[in-house]
N, C-alpha and C. Protein backbone atom coordinates (compact mmCIF):
# COMPACT_ATOMS: atom_id res chain seq x y z
N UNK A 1 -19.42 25.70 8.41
CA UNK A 1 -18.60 26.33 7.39
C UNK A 1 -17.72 25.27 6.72
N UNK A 2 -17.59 25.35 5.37
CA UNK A 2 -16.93 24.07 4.67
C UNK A 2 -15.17 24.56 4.77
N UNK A 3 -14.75 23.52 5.01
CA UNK A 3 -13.30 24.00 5.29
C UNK A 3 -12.47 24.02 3.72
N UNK A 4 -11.21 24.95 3.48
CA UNK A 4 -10.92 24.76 1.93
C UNK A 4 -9.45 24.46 2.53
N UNK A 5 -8.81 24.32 3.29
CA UNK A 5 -7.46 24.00 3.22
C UNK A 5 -7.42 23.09 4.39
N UNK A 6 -6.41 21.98 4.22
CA UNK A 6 -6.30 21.16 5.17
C UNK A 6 -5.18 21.41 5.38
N UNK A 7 -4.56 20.89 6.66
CA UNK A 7 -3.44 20.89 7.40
C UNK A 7 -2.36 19.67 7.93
N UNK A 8 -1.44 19.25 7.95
CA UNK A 8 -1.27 18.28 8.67
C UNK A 8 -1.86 18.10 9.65
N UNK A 9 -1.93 18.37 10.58
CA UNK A 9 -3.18 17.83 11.97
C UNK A 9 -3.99 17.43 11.40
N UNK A 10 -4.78 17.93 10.29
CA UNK A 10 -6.26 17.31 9.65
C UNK A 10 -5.73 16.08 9.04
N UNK A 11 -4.50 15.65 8.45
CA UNK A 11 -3.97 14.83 7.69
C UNK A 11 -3.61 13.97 8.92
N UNK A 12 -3.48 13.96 10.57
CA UNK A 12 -3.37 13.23 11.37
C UNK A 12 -4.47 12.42 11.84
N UNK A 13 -5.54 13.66 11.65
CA UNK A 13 -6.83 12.78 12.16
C UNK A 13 -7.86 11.93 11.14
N UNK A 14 -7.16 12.31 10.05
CA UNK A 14 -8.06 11.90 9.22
C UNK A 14 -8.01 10.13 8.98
N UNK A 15 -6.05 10.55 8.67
CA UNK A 15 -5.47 8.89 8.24
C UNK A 15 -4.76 8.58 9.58
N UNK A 16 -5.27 9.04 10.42
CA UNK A 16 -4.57 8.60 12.13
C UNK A 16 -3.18 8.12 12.27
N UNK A 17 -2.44 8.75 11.53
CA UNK A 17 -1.05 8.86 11.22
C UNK A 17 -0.26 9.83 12.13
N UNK A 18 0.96 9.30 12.22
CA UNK A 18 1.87 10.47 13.59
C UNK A 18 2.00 11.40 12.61
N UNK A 19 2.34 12.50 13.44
CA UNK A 19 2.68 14.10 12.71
C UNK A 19 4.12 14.22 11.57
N UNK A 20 4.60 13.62 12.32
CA UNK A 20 5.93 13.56 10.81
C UNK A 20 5.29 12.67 9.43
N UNK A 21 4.64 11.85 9.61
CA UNK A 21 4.17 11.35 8.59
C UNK A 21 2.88 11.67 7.50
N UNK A 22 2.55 12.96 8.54
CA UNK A 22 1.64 13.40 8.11
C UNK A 22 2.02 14.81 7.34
N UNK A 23 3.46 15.17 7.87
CA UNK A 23 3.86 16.42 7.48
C UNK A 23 4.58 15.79 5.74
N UNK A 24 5.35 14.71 6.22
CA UNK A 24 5.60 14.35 4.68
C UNK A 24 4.72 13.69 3.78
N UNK A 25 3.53 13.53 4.02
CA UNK A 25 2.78 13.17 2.85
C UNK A 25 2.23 14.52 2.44
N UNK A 26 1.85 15.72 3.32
CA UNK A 26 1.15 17.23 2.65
C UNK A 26 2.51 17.20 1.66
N UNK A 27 3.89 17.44 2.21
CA UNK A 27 4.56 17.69 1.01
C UNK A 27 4.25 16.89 -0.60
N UNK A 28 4.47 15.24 -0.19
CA UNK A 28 4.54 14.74 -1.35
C UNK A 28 3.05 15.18 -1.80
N UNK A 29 2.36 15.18 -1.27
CA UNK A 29 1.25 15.78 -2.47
C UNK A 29 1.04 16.84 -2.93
N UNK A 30 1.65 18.53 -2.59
CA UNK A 30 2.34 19.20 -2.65
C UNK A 30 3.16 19.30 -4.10
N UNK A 31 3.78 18.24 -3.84
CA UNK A 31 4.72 17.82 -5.13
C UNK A 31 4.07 17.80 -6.19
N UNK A 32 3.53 16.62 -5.54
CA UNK A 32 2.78 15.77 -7.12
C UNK A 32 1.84 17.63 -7.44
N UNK A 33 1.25 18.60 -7.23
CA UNK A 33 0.52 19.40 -8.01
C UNK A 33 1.53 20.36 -8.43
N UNK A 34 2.72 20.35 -7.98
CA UNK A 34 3.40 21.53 -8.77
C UNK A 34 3.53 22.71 -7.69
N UNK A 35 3.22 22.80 -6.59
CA UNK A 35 3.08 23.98 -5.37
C UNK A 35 4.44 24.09 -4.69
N UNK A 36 4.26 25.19 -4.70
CA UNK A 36 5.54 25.76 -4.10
C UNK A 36 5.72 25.67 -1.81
N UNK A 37 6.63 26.45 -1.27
CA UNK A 37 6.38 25.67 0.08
C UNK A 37 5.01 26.75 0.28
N UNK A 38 4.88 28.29 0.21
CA UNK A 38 4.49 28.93 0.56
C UNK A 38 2.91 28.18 0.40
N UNK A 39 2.20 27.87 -0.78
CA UNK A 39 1.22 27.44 -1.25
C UNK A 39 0.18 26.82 -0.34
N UNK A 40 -0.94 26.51 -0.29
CA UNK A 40 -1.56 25.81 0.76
C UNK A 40 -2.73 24.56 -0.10
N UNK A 41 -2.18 23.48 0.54
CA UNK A 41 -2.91 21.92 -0.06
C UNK A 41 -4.40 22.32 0.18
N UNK A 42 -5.53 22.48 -0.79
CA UNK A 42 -6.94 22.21 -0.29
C UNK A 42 -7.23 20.69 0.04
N UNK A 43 -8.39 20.80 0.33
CA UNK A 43 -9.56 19.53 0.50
C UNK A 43 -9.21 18.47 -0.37
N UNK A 44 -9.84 19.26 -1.55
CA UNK A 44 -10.15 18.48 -2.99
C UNK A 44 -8.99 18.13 -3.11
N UNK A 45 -7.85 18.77 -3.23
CA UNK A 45 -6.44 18.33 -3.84
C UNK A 45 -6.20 16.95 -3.01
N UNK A 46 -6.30 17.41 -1.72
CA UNK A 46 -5.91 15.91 -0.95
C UNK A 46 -6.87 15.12 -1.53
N UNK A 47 -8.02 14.97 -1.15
CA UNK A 47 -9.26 13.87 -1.66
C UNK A 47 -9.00 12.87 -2.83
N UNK A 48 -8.45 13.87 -3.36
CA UNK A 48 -8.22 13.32 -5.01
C UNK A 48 -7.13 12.49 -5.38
N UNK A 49 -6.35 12.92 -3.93
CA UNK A 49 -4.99 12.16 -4.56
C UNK A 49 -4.86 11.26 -3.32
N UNK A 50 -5.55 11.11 -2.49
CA UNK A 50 -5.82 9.83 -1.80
C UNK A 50 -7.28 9.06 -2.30
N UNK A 51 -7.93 9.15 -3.14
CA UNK A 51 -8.98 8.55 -3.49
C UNK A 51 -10.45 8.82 -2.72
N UNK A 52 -10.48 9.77 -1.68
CA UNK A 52 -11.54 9.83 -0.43
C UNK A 52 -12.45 10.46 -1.07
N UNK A 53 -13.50 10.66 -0.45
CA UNK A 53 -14.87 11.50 -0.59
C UNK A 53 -14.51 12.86 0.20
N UNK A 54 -14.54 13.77 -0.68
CA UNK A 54 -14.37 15.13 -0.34
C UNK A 54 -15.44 15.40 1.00
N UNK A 55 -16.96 14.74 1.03
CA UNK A 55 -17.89 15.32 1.87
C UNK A 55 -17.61 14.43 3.18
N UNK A 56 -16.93 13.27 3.02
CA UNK A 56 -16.87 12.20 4.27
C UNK A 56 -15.52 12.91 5.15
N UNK A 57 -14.56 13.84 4.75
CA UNK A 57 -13.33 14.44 5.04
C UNK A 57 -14.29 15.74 5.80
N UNK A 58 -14.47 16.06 5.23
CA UNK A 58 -15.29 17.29 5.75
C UNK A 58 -16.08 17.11 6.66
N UNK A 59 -17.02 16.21 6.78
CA UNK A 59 -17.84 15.80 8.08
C UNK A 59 -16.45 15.39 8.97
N UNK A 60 -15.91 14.70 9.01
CA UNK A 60 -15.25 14.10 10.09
C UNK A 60 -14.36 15.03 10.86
N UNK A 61 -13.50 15.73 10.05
CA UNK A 61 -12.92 16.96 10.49
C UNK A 61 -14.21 17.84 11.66
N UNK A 62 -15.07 18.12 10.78
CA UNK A 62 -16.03 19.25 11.46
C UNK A 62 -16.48 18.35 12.92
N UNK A 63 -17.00 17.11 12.90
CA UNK A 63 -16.77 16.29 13.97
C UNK A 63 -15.71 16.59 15.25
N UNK A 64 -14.39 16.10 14.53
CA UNK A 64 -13.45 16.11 15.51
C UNK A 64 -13.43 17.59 16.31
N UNK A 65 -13.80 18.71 15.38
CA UNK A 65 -13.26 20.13 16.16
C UNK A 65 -14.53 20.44 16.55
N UNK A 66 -15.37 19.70 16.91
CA UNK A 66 -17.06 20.10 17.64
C UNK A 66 -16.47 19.68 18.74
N UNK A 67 -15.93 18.50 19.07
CA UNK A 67 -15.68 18.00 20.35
C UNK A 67 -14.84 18.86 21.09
N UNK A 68 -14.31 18.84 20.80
CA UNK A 68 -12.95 20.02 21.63
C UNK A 68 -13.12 21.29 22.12
């Protein structure tokens, strides 16, 4: 199943960053689209504004939560 919203935890494993740092970058990107707190960051939104491959985020995620 393709995932449409990411999370900080996904934003931990992705850029292997501690959790506070991961919680303030969802905001600042957050920011940068105009979203309010309630709102929820997708995929694409992140992808786009870190430069990544939407399908290489998605495999790796689906990776990490196979193992577990």
């Amino acid at each position: 199943m393709a995932r449409l919203i990411i999370k900080p935890k996904d934003v931990e494993i992705i850029l292997i960053v501690s959790p506070g740092y991961a919680r303030r970058l969802v905001r600042l990107i957050k920011k940068a689209y105009n979203k309010e707190k309630h709102q929820k960051l997708t995929v694409k939104e992140f992808c786009r504004y870190l430069a990544l491959e939407v399908q290489e985020v998605v495999n790796e995620l689906n990776e990490f939560y196979k193992k577990k």
